[in-house]
N, C-alpha and C. Protein backbone atom coordinates (compact mmCIF):
# COMPACT_ATOMS: atom_id res chain seq x y z
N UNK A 1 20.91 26.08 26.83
CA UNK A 1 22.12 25.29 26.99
C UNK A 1 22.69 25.50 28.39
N UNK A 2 22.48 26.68 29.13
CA UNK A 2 23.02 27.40 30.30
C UNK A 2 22.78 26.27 31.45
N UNK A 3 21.03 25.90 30.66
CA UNK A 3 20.76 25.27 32.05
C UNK A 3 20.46 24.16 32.22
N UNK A 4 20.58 23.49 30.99
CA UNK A 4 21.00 22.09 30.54
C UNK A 4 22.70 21.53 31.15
N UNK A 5 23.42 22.37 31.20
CA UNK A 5 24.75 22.29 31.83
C UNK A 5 24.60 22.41 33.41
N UNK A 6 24.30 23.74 33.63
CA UNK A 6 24.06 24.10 34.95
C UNK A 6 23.05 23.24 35.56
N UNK A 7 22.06 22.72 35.45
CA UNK A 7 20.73 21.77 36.27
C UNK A 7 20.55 20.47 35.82
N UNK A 8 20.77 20.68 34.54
CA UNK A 8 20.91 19.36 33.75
C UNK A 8 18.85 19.57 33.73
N UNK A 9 18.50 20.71 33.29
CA UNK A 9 17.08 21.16 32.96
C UNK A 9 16.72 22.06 31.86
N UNK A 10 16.07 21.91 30.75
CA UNK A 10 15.75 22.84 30.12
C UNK A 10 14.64 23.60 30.69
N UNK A 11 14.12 24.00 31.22
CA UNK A 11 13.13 24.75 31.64
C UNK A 11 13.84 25.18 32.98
N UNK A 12 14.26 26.47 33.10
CA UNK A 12 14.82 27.23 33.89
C UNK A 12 14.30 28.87 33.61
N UNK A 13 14.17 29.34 34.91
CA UNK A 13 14.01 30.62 35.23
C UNK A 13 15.16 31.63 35.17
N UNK A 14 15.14 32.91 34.32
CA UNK A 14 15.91 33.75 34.25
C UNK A 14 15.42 34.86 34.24
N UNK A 15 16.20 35.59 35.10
CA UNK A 15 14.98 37.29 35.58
C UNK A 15 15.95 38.32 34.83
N UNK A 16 16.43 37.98 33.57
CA UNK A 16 16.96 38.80 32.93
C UNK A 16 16.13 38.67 31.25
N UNK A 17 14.99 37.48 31.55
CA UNK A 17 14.28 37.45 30.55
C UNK A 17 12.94 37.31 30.76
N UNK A 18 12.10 37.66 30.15
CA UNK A 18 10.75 38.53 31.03
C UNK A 18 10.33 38.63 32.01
N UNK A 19 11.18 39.15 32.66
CA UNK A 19 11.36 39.75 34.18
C UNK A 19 10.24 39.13 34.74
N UNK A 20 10.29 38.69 35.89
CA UNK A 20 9.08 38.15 36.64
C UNK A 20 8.10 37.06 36.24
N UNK A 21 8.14 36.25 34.97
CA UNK A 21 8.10 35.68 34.72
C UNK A 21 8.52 34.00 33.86
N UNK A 22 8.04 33.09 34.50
CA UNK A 22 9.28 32.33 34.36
C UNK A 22 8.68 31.63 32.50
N UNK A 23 10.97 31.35 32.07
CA UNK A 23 10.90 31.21 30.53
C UNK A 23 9.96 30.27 29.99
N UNK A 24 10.03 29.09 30.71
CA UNK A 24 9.64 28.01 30.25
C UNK A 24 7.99 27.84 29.92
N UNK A 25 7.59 28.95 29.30
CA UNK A 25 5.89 28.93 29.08
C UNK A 25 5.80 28.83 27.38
N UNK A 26 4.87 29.04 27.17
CA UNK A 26 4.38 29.02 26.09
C UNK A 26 5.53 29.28 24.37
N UNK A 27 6.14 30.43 24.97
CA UNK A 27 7.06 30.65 23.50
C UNK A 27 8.12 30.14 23.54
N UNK A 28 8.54 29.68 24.80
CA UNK A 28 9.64 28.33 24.98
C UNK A 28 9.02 26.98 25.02
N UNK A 29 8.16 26.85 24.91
CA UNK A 29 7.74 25.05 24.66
C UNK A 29 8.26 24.82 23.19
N UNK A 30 8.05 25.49 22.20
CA UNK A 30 8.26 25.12 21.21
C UNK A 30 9.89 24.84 20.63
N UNK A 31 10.79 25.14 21.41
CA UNK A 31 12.36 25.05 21.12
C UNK A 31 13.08 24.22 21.75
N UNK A 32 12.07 22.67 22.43
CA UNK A 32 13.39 22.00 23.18
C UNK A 32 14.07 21.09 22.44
N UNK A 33 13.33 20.64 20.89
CA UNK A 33 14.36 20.21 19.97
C UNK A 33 15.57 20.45 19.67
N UNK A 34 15.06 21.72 19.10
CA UNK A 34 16.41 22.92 19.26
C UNK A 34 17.03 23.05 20.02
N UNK A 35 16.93 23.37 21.53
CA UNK A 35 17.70 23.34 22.38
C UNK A 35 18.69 22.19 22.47
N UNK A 36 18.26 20.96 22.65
CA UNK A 36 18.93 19.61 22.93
C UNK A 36 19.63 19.41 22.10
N UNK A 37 19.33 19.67 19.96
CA UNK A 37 19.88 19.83 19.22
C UNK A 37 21.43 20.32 19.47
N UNK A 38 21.53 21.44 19.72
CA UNK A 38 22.29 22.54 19.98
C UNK A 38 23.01 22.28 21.12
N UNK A 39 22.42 21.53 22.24
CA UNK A 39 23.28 21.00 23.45
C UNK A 39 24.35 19.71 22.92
N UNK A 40 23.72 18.70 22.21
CA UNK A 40 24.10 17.74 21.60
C UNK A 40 25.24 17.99 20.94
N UNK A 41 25.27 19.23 19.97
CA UNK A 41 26.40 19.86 18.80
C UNK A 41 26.81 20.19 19.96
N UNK A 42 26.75 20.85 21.07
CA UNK A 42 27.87 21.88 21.63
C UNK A 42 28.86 20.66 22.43
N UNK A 43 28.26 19.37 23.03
CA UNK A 43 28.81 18.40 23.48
C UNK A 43 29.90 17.73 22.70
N UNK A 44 29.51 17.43 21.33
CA UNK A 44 30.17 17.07 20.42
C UNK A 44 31.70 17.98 19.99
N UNK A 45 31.62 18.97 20.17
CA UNK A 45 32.84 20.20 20.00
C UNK A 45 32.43 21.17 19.11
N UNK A 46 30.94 21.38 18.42
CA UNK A 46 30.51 22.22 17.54
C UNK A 46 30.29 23.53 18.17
N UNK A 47 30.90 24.66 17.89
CA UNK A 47 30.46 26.30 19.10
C UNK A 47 28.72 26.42 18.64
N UNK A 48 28.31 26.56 19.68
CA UNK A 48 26.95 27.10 20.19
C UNK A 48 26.30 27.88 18.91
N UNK A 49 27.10 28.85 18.19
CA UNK A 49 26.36 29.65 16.85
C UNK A 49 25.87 28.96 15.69
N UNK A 50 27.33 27.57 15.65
CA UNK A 50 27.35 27.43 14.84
C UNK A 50 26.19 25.86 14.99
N UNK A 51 25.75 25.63 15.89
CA UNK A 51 25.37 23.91 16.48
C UNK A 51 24.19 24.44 16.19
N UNK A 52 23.89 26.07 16.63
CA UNK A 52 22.26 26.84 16.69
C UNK A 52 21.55 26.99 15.32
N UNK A 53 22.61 27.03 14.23
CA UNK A 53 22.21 27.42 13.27
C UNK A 53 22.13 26.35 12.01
N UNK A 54 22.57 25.40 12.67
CA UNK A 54 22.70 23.97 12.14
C UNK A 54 21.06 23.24 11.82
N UNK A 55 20.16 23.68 13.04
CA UNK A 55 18.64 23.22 13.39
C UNK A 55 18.12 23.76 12.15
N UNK A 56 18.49 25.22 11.47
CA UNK A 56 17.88 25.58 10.63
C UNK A 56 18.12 25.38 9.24
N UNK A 57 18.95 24.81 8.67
CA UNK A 57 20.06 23.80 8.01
C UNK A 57 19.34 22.37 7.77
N UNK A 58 19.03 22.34 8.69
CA UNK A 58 18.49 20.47 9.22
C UNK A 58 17.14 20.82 8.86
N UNK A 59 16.59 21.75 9.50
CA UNK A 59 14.80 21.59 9.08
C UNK A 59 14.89 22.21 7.33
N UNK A 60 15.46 22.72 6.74
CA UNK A 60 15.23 23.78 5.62
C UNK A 60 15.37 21.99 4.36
N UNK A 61 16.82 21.38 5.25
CA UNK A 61 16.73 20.19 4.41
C UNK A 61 16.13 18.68 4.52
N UNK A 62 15.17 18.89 5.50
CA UNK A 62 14.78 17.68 5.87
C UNK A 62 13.07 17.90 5.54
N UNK A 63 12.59 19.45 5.24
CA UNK A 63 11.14 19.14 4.74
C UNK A 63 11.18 18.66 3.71
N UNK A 64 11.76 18.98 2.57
CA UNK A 64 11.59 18.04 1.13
C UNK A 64 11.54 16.47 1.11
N UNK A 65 12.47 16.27 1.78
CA UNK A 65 12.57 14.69 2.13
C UNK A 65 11.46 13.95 3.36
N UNK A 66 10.89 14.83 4.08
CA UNK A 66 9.78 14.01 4.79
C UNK A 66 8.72 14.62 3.71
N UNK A 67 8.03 15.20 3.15
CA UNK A 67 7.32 15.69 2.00
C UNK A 67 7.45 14.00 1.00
N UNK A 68 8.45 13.67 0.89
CA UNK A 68 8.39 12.27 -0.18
C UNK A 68 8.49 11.44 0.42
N UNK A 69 8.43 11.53 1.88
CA UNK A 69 8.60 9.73 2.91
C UNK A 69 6.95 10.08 2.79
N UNK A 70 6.27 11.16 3.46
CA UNK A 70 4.79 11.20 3.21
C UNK A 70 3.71 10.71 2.57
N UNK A 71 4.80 11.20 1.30
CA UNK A 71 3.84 10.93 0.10
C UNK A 71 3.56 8.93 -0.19
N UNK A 72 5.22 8.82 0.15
CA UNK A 72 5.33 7.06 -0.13
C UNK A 72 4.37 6.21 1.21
N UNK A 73 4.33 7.37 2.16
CA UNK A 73 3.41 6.37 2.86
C UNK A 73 1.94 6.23 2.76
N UNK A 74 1.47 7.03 1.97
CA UNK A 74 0.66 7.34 1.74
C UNK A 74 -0.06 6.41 0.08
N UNK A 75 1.05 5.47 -0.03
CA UNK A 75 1.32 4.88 -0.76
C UNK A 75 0.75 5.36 -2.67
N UNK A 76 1.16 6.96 -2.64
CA UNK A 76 1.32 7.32 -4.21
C UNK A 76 1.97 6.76 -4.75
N UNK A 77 1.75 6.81 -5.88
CA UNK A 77 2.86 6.36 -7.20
C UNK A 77 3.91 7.48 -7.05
N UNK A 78 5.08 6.81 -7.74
CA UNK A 78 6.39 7.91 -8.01
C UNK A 78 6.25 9.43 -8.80
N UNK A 79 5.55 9.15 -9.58
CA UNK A 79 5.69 10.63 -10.01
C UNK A 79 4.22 11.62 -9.46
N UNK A 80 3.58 11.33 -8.43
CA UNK A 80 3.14 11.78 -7.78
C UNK A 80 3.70 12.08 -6.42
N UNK A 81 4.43 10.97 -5.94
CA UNK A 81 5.40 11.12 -4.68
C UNK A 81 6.69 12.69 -5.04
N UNK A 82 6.93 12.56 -6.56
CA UNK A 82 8.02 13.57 -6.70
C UNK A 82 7.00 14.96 -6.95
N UNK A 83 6.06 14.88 -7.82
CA UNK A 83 4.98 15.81 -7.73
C UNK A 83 4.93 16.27 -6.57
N UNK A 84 4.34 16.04 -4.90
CA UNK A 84 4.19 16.42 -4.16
C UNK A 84 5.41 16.88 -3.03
N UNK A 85 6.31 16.27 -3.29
CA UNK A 85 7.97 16.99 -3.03
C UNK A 85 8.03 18.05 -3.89
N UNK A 86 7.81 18.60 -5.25
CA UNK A 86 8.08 19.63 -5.57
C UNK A 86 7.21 20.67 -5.34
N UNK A 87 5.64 20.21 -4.83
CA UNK A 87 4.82 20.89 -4.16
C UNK A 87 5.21 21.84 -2.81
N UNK A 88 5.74 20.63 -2.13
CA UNK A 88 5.96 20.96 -1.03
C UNK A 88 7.35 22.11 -0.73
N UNK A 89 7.84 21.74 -1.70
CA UNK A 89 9.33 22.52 -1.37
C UNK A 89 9.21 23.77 -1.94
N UNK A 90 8.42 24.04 -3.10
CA UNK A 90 7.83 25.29 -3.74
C UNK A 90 6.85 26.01 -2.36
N UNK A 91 6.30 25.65 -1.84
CA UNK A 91 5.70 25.84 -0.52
C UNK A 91 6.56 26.43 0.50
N UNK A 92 6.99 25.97 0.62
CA UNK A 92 8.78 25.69 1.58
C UNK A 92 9.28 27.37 1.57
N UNK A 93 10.14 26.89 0.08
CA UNK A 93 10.31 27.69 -0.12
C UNK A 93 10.27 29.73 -1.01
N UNK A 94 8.96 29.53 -1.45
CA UNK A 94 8.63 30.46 -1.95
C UNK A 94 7.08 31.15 -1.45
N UNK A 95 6.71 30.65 -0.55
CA UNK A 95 4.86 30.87 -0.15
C UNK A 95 5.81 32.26 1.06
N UNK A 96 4.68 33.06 0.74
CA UNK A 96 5.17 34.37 1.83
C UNK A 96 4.89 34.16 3.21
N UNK A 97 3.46 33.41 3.74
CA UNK A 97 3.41 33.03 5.11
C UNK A 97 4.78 31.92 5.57
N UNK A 98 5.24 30.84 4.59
CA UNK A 98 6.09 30.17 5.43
C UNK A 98 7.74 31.14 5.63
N UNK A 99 7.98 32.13 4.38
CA UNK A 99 8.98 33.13 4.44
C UNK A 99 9.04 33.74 6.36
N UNK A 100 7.56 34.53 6.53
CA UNK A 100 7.36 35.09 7.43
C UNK A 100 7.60 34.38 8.68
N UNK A 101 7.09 32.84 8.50
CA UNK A 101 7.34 32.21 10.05
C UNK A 101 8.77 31.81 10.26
N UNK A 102 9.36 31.99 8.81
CA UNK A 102 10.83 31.77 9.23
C UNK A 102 11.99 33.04 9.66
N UNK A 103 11.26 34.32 9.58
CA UNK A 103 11.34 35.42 9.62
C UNK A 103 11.59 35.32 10.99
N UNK A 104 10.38 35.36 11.80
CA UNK A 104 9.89 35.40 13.07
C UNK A 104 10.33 34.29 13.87
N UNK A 105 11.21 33.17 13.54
CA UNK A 105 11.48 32.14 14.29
C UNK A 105 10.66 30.92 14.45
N UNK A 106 9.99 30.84 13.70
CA UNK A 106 8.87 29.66 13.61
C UNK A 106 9.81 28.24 13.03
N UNK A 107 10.75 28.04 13.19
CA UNK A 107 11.63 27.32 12.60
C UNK A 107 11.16 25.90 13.26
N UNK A 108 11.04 25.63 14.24
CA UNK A 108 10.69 24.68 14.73
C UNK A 108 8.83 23.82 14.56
N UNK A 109 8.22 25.45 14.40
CA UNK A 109 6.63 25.07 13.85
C UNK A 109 6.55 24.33 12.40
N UNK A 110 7.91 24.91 11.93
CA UNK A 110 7.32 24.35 10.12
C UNK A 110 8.30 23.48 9.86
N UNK A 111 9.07 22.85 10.72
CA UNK A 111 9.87 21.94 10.88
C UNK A 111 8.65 20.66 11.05
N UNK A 112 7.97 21.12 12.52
CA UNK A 112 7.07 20.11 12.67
C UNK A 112 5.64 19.74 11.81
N UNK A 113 5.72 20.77 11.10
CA UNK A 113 4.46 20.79 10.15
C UNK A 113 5.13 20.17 8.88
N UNK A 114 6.30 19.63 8.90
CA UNK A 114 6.72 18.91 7.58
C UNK A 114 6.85 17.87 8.30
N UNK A 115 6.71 17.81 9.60
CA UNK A 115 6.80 16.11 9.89
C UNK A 115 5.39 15.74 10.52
N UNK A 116 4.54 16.32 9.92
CA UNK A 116 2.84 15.89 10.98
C UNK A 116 2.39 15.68 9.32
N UNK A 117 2.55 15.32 8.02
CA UNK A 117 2.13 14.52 6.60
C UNK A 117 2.41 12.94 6.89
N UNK A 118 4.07 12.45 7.87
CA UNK A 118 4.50 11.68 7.51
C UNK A 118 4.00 10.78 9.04
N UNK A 119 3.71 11.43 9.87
CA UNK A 119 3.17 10.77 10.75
C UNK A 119 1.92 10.47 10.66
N UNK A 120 0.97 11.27 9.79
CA UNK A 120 -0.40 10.73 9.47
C UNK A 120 -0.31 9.36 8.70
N UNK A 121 0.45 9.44 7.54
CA UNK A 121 0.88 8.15 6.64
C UNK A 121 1.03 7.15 7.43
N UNK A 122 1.72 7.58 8.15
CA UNK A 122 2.15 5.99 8.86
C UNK A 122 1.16 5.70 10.25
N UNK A 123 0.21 6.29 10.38
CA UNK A 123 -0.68 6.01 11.03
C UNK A 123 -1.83 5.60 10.17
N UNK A 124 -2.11 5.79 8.60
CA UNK A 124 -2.88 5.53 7.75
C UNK A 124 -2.45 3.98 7.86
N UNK A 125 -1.20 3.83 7.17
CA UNK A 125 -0.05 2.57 7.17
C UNK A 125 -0.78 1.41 8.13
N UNK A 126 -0.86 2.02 9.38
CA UNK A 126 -0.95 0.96 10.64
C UNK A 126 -2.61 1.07 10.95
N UNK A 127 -3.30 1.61 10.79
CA UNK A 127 -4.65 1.36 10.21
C UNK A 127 -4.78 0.31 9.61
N UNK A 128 -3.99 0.58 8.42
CA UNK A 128 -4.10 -0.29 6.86
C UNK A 128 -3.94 -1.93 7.31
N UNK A 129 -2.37 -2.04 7.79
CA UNK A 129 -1.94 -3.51 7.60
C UNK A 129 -1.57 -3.79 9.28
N UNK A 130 -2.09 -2.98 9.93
CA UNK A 130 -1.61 -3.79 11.50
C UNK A 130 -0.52 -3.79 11.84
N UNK A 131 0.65 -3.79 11.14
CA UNK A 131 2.23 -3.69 11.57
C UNK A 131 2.38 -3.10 12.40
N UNK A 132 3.09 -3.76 13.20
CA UNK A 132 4.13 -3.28 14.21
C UNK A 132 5.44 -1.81 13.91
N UNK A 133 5.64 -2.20 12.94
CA UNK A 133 6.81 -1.13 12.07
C UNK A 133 5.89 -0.06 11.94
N UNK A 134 5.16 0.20 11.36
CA UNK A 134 4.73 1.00 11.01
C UNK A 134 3.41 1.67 12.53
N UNK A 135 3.46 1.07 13.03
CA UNK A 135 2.91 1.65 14.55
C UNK A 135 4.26 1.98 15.28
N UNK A 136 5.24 1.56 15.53
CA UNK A 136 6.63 1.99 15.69
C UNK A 136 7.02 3.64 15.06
N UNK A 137 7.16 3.21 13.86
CA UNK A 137 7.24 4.35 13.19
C UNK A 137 6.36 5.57 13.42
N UNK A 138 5.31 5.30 13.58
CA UNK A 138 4.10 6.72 13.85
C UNK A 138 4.61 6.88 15.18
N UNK A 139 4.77 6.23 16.26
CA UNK A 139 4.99 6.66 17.69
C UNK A 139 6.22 7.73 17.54
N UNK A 140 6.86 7.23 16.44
CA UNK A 140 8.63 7.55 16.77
C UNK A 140 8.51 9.11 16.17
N UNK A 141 7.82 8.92 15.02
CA UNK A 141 7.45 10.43 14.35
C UNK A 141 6.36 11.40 15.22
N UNK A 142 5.37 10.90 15.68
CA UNK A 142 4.37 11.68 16.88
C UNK A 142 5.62 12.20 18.14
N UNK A 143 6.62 11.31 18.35
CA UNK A 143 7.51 11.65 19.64
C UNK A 143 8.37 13.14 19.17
N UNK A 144 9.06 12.45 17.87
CA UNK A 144 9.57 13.67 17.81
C UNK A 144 9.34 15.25 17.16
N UNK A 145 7.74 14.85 16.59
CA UNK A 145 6.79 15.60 16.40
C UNK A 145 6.77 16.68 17.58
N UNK A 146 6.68 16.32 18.06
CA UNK A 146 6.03 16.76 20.21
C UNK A 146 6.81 17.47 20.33
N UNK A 147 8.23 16.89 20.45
CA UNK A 147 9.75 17.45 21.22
C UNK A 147 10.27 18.43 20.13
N UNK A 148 9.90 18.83 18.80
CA UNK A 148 10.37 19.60 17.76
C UNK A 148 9.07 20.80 18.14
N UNK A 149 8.14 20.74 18.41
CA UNK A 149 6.84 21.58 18.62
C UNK A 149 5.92 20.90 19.35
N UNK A 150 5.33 21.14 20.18
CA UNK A 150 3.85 20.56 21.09
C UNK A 150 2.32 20.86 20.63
N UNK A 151 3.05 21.92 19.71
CA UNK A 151 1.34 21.89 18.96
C UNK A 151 1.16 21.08 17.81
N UNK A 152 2.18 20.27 17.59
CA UNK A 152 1.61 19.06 16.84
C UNK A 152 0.93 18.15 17.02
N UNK A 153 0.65 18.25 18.69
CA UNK A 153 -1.08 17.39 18.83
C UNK A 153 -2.14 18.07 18.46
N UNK A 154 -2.24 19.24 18.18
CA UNK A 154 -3.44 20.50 17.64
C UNK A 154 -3.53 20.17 16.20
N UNK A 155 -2.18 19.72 15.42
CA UNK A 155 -2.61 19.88 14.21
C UNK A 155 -2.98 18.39 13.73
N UNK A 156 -2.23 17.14 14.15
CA UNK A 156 -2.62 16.20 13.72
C UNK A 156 -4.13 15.32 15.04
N UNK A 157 -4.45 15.83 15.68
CA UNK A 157 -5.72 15.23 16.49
C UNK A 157 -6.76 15.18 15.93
N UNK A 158 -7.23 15.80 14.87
CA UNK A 158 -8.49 15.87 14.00
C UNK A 158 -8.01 14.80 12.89
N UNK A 159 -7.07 15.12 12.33
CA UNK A 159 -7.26 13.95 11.03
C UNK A 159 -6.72 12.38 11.74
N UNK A 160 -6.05 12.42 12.92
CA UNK A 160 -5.83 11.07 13.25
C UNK A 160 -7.36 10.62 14.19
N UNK A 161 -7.96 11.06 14.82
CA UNK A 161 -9.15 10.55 15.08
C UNK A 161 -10.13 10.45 13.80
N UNK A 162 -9.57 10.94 12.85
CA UNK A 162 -11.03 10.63 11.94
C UNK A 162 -10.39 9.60 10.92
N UNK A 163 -9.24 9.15 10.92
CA UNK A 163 -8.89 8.14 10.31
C UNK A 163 -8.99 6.96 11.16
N UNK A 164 -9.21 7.11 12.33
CA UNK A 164 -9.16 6.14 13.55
C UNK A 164 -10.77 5.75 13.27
N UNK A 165 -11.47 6.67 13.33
CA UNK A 165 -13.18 6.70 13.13
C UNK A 165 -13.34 6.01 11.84
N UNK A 166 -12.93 6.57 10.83
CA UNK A 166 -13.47 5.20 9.50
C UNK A 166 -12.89 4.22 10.02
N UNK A 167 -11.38 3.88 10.48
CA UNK A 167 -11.45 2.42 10.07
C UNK A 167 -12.25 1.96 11.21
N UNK A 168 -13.06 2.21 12.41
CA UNK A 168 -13.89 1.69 13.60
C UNK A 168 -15.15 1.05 12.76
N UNK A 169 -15.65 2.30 12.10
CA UNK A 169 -16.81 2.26 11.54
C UNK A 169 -16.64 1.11 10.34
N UNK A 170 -15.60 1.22 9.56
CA UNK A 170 -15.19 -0.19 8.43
C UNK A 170 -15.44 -1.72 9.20
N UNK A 171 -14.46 -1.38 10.02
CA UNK A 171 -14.89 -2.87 11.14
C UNK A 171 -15.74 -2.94 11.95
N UNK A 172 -16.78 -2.03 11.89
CA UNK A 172 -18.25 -2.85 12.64
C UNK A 172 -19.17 -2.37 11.36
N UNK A 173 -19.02 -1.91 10.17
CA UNK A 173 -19.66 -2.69 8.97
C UNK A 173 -19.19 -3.92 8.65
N UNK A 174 -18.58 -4.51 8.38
CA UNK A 174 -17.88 -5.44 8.51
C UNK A 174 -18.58 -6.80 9.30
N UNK A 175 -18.68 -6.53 10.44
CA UNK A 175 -18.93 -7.35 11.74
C UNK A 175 -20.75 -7.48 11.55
N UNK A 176 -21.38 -6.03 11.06
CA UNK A 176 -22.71 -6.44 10.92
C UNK A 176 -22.94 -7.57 9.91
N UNK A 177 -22.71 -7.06 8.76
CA UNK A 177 -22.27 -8.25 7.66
C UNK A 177 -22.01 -9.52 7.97
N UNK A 178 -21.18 -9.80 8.78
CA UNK A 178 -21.15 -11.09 8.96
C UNK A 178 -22.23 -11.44 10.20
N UNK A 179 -22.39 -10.89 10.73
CA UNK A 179 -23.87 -11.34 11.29
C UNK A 179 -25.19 -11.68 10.90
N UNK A 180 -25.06 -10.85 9.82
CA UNK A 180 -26.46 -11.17 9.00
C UNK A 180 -26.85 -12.18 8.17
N UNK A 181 -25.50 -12.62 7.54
CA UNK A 181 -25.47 -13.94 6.91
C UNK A 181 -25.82 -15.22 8.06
């Protein structure tokens, strides 16, 4: 926030934090959601503790609910869509590795790992029917995928190229087919 005010930059150097090396590497890529979050609340008149602790508030209640935008894009039935919301939130909240990353500050990793289900969907979605909305929508969820964590191109790059790969391969089966006739 210091230096979002002061530079109007999140990525700033401070030699009062690992000395000689500058913040903005690796264990700070993952917090400029948060950060901006938290700049945003502090702009608004919310104090800094309370704007900080808000992100974790926001992600704790927003995986259940992208968990069932997921599922609907993915176009399940309802009581499979609520099935896999109660999956997910039992996950959430009771699995000891996600306890631990919330332990350790991973708040922003499993924030973005509840929003890399709903960006696959809607890249399934725009596969599926060509829409514009729904290619909209995947950009908008991949964007803020990125800006919540950057290793959400690590986790969704394998299943979005291989959903990209069937439907290639669907449409030049397809295309042979009609050649042959």
């Amino acid at each position: 926030v210091e230096g979002l005010r002061g530079w109007g930059k999140s990525w700033v150097y401070d030699v009062q934090v690992l000395a000689g090396h500058p913040e903005g590497t690796i264990t700070d890529a993952g917090s400029k959601g948060w950060e901006l979050w938290t700049y945003c609340l502090n702009v608004c008149g919310v104090s800094l503790p309370i704007a900080f602790n808000t992100w974790v508030l926001l992600a704790m209640l927003a995986c259940p609910v992208l968990a069932y935008a997921a599922a609907r894009s993915f176009e399940l039935p309802p009581a499979a869509r609520l099935l896999a919301t109660g999956m997910a939130s039992a996950l959430l909240f009771f699995d000891s590795f996600t306890h631990w990353a919330w332990f350790v500050g991973m708040v922003s990793w499993t924030l973005a790992s509840c929003l890399c289900p709903l960006t696959l969907g809607l890249f399934y979605q725009f596969m599926r029917t060509r829409k514009l909305s729904h290619a909209i929508g995947c950009a908008l969820a991949l964007g803020v995928g990125h800006l919540i964590h950057p290793y959400t191109f690590f986790a969704l790059v394998a299943p979005i190229a291989a959903l990209y790969g069937r439907e290639a391969a669907t449409r030049l089966r397809g295309r042979r087919r009609g050649s042959c006739n």
